[in-house]
PDB file of N, CA and C in Angstrom:
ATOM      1  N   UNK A   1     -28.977  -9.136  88.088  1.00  0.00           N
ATOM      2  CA  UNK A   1     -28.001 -10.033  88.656  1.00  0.00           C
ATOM      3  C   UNK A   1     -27.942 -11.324  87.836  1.00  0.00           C
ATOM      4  N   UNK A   2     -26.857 -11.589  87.632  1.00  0.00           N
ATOM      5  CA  UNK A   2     -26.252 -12.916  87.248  1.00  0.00           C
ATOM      6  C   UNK A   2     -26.723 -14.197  87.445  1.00  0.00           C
ATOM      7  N   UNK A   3     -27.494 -15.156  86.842  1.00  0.00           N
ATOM      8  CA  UNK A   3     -27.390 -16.450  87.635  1.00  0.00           C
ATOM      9  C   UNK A   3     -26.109 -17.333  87.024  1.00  0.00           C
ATOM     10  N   UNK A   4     -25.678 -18.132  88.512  1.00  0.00           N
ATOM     11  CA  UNK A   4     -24.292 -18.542  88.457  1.00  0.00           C
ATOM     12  C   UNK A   4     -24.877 -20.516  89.022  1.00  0.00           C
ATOM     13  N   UNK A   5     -23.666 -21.117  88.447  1.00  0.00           N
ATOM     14  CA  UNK A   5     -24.031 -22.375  89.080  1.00  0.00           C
ATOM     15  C   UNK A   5     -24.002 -22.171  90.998  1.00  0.00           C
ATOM     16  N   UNK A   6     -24.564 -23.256  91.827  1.00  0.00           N
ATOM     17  CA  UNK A   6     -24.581 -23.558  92.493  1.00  0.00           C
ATOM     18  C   UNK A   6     -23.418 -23.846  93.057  1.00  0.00           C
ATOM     19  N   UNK A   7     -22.881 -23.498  94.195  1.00  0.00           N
ATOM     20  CA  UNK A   7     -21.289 -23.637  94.366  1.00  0.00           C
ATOM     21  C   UNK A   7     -21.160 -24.618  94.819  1.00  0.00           C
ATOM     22  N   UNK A   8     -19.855 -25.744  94.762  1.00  0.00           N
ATOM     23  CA  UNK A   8     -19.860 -27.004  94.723  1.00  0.00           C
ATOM     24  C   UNK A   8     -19.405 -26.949  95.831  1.00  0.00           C
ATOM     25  N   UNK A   9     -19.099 -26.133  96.970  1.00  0.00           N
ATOM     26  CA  UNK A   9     -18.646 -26.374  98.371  1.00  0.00           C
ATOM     27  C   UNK A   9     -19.748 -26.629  98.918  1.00  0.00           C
ATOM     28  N   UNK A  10     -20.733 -25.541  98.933  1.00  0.00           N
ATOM     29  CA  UNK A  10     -21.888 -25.116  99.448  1.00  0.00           C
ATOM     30  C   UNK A  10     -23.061 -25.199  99.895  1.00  0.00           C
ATOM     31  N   UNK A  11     -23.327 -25.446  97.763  1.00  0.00           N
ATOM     32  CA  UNK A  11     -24.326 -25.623  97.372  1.00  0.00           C
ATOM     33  C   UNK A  11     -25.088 -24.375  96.968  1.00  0.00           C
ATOM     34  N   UNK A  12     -24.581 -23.182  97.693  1.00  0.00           N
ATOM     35  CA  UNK A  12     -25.470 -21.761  97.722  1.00  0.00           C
ATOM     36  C   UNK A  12     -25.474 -21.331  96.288  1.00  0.00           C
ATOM     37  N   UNK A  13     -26.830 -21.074  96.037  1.00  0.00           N
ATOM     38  CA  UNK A  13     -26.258 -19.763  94.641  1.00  0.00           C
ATOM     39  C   UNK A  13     -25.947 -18.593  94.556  1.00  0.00           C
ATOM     40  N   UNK A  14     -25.232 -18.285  95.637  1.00  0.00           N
ATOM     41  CA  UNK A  14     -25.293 -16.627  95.878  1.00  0.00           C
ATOM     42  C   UNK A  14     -23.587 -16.518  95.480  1.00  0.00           C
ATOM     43  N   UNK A  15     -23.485 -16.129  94.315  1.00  0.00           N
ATOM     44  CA  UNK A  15     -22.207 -15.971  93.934  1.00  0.00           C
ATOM     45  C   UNK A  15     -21.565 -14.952  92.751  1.00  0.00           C
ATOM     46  N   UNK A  16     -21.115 -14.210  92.951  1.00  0.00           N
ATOM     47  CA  UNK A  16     -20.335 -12.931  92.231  1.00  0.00           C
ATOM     48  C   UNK A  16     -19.262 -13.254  91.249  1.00  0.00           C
ATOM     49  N   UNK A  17     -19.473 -12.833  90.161  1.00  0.00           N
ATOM     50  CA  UNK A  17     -18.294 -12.403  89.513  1.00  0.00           C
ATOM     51  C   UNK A  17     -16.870 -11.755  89.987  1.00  0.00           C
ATOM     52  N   UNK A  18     -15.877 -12.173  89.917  1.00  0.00           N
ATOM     53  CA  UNK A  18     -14.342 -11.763  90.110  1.00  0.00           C
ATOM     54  C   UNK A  18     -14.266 -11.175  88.862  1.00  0.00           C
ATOM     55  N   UNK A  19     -13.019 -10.072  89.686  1.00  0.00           N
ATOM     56  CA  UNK A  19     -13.341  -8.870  88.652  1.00  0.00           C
ATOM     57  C   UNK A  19     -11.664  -8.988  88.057  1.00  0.00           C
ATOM     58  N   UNK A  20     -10.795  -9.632  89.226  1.00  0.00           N
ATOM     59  CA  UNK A  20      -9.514  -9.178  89.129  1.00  0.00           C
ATOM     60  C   UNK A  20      -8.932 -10.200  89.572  1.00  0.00           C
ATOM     61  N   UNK A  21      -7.839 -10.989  89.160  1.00  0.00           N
ATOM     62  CA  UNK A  21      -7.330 -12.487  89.709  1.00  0.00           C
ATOM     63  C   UNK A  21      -5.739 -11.764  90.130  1.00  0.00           C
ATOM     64  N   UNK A  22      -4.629 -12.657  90.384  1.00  0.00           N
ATOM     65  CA  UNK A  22      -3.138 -12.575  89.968  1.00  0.00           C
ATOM     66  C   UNK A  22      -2.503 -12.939  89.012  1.00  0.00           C
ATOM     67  N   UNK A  23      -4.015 -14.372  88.412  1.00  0.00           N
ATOM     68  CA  UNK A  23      -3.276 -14.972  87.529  1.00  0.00           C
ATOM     69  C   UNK A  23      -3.542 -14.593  85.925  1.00  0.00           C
ATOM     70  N   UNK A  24      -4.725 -14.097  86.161  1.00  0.00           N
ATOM     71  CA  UNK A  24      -5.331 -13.820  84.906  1.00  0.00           C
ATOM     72  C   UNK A  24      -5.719 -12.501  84.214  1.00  0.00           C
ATOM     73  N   UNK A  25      -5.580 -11.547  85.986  1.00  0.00           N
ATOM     74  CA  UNK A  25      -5.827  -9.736  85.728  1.00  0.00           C
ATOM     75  C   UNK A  25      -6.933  -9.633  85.494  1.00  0.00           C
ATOM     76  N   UNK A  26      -7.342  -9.150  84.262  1.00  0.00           N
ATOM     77  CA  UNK A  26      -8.897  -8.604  84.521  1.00  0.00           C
ATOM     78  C   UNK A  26      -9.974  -9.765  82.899  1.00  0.00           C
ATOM     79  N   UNK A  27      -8.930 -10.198  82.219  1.00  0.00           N
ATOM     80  CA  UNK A  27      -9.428 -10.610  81.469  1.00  0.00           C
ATOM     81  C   UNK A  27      -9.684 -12.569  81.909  1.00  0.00           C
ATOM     82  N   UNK A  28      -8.620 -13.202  82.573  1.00  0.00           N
ATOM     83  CA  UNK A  28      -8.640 -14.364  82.838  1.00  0.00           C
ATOM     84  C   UNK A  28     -10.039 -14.452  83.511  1.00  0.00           C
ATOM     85  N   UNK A  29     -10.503 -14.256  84.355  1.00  0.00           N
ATOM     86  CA  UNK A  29     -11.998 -14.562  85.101  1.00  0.00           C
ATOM     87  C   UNK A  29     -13.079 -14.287  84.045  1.00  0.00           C
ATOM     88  N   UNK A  30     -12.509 -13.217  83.376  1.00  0.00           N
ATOM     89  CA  UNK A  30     -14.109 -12.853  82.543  1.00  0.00           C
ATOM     90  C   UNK A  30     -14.276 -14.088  81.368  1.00  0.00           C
ATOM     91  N   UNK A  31     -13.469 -14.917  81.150  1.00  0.00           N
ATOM     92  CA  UNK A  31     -12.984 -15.815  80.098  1.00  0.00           C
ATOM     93  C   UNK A  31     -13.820 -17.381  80.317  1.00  0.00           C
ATOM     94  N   UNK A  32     -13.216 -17.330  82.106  1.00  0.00           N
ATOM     95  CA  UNK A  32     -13.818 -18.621  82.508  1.00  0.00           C
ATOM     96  C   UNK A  32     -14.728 -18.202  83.213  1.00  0.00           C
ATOM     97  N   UNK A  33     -15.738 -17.431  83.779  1.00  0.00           N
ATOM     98  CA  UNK A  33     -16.674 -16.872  84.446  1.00  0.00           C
ATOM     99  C   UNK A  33     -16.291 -17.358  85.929  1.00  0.00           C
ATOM    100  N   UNK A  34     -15.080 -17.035  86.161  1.00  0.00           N
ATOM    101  CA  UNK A  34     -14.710 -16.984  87.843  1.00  0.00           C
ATOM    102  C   UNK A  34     -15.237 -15.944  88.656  1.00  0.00           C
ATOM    103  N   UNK A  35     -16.108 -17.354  89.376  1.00  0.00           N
ATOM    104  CA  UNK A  35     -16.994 -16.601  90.261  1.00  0.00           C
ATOM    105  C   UNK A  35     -16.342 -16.981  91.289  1.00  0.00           C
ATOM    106  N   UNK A  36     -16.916 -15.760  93.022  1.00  0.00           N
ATOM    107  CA  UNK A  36     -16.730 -16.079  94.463  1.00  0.00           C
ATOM    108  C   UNK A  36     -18.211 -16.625  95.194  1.00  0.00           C
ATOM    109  N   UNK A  37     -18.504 -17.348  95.673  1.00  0.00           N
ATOM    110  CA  UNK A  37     -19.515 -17.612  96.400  1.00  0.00           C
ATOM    111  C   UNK A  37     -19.105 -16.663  97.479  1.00  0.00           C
ATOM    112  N   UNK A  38     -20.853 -16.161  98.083  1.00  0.00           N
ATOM    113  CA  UNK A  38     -20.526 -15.049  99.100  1.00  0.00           C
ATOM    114  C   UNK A  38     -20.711 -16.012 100.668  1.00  0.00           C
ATOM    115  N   UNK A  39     -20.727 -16.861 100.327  1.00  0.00           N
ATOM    116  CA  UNK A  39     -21.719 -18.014 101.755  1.00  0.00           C
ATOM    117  C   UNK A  39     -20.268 -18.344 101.972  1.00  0.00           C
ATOM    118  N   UNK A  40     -19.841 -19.298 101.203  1.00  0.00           N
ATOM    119  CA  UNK A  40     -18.609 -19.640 102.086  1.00  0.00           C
ATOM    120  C   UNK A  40     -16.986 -19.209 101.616  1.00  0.00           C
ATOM    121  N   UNK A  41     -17.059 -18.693 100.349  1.00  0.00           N
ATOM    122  CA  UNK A  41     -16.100 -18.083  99.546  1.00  0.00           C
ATOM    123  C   UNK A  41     -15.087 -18.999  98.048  1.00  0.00           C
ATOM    124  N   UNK A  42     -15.909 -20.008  98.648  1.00  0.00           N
ATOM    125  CA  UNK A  42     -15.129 -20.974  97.029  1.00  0.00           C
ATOM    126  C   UNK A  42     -15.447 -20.029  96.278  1.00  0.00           C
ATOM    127  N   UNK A  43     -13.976 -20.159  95.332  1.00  0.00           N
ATOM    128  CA  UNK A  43     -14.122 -19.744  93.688  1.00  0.00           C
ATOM    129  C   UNK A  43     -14.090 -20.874  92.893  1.00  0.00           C
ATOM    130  N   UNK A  44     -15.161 -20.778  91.535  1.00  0.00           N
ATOM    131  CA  UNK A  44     -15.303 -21.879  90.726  1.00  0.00           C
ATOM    132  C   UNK A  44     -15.921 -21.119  89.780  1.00  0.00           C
ATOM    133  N   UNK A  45     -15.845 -21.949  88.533  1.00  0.00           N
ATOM    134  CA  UNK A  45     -16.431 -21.795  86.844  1.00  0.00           C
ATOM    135  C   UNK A  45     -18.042 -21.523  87.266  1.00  0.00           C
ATOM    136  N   UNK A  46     -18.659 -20.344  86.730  1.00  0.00           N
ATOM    137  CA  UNK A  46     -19.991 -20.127  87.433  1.00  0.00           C
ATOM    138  C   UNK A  46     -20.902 -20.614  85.941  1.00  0.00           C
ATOM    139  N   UNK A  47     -20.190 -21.247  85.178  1.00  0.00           N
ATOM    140  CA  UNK A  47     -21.034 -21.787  83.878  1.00  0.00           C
ATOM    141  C   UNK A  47     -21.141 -23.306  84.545  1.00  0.00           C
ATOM    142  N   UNK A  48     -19.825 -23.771  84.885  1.00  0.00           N
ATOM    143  CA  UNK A  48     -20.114 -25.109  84.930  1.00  0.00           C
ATOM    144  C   UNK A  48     -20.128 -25.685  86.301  1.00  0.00           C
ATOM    145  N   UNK A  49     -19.993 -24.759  87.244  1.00  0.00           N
ATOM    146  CA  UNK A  49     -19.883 -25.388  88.982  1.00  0.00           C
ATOM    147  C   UNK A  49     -19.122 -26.209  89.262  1.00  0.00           C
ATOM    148  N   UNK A  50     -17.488 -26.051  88.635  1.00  0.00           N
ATOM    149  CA  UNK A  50     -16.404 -26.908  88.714  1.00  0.00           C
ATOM    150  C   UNK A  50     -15.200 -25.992  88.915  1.00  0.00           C
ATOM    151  N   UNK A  51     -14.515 -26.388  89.769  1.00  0.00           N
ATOM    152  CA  UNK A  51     -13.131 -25.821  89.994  1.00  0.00           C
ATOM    153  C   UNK A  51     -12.820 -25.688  88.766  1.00  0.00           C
ATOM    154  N   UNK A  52     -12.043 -24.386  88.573  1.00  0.00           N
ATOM    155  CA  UNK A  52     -11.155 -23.532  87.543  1.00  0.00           C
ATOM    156  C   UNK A  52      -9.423 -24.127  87.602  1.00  0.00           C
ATOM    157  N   UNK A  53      -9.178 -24.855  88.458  1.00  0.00           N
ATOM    158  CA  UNK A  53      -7.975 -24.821  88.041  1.00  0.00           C
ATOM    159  C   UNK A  53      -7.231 -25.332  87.169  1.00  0.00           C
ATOM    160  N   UNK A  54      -7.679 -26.314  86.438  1.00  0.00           N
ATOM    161  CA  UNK A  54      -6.992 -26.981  84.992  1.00  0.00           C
ATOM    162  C   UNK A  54      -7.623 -25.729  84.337  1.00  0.00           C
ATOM    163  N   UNK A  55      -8.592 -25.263  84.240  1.00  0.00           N
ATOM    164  CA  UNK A  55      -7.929 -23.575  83.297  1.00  0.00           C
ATOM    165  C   UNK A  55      -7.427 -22.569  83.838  1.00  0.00           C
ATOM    166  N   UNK A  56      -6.933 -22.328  84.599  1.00  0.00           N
ATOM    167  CA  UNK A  56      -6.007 -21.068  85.409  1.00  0.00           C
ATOM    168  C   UNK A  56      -4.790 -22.231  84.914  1.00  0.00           C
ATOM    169  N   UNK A  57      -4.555 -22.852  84.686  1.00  0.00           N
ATOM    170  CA  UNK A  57      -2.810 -23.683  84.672  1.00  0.00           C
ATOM    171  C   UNK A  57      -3.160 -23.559  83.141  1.00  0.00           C
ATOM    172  N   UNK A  58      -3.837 -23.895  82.100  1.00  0.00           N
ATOM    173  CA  UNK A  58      -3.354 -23.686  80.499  1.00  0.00           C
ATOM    174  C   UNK A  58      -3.925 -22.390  80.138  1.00  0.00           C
ATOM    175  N   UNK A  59      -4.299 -21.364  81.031  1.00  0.00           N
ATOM    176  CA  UNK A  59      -4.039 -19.853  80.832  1.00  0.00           C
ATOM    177  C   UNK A  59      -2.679 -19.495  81.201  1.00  0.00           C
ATOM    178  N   UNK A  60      -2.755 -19.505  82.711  1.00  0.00           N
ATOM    179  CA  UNK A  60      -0.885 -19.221  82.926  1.00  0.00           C
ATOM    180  C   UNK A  60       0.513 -19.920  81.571  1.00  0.00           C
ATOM    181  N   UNK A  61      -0.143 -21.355  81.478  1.00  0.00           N
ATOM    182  CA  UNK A  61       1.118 -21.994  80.679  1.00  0.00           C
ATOM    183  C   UNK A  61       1.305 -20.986  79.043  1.00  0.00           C
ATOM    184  N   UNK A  62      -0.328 -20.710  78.331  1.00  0.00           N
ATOM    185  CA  UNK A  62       0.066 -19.965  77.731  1.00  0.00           C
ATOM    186  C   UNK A  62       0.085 -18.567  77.175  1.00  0.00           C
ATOM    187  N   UNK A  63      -0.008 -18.198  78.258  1.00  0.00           N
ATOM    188  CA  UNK A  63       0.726 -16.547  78.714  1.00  0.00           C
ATOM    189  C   UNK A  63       1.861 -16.491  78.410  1.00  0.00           C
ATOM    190  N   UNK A  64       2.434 -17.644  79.291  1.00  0.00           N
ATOM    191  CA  UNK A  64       4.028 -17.833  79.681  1.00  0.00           C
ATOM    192  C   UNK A  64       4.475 -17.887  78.077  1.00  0.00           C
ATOM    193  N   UNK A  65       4.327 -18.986  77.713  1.00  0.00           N
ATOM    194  CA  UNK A  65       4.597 -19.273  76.133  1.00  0.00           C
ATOM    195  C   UNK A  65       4.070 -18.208  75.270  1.00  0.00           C
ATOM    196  N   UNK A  66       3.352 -17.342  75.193  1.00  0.00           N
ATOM    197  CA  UNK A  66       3.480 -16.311  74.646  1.00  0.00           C
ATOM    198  C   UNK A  66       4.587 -14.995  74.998  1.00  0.00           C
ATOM    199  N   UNK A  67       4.774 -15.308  76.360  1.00  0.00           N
ATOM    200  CA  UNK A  67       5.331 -13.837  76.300  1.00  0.00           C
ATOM    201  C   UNK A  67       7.389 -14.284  76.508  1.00  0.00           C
ATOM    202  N   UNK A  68       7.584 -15.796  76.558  1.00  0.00           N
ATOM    203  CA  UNK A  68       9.050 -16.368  76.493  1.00  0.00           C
ATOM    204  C   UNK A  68       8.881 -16.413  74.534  1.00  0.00           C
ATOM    205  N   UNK A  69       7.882 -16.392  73.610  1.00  0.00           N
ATOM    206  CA  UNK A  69       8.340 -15.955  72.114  1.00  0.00           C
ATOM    207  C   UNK A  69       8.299 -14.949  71.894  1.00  0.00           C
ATOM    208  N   UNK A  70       7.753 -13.831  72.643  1.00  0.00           N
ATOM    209  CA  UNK A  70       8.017 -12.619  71.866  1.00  0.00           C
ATOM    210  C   UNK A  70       9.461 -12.277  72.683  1.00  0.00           C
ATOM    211  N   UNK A  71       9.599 -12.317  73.544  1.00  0.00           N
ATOM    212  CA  UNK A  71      11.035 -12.099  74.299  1.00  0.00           C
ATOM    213  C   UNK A  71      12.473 -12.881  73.912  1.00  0.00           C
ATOM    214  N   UNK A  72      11.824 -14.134  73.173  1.00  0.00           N
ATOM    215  CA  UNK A  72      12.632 -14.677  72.113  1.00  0.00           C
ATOM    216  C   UNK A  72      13.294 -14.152  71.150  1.00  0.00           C
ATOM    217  N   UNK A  73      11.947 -14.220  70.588  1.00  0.00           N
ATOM    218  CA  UNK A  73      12.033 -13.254  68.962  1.00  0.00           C
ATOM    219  C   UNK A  73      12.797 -11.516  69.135  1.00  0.00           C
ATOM    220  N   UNK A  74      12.809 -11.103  69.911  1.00  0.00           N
ATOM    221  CA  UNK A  74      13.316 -10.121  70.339  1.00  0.00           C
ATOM    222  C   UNK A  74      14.762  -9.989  70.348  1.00  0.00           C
ATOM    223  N   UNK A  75      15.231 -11.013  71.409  1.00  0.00           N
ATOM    224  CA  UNK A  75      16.506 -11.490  71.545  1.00  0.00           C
ATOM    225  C   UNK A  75      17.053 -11.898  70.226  1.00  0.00           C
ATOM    226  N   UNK A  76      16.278 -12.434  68.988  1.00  0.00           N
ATOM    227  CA  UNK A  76      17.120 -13.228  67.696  1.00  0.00           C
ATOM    228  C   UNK A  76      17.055 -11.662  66.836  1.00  0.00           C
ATOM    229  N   UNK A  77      16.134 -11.004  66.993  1.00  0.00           N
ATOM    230  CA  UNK A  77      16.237  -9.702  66.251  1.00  0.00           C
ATOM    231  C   UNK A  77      17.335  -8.431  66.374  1.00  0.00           C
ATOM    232  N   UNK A  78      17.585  -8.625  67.611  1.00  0.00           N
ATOM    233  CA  UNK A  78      18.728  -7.688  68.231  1.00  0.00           C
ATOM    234  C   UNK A  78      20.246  -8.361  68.074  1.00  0.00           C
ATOM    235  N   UNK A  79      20.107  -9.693  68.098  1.00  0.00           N
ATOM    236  CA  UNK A  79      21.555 -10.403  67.540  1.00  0.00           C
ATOM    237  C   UNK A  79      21.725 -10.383  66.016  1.00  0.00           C
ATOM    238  N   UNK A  80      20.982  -9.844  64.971  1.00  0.00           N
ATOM    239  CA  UNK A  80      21.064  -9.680  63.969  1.00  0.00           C
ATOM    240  C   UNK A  80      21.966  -7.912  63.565  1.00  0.00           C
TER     241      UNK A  80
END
């Protein structure tokens, strides 16, 4: 088993790896080590015992921006 930070709701260390997000699928959590505490259920960075969400927002932003240039580039290739 894993040791994970201390969960900042909590305090507990009893906390799991996420396997599967909405925002990130299967690779976003494994990236930032998004963990669930099993005590009270916060999810947080299990490296650093800090809310994930300023990185879940510049993962989503560039997803987004990756997948509006290839859908770009797509669009300028087919008008050719």
């Amino acid at each position: 088993m894993k040791q994970f930070a201390p969960c900042p709701k909590c305090q507990s260390a009893n906390a799991q790896q996420v396997s599967f997000t909405w925002w990130g699928g299967v690779l976003g959590p494994k990236l930032f080590t998004h963990v669930k505490c099993q005590s009270c259920g916060a999810k947080y960075n299990g490296k650093t015992g800090k809310n994930n969400t300023t990185n879940i927002v510049l993962y989503f932003a560039v997803v987004a921006i990756i997948v509006f240039a290839i859908s770009f580039g797509f669009m300028l290739i087919r008008a050719l």
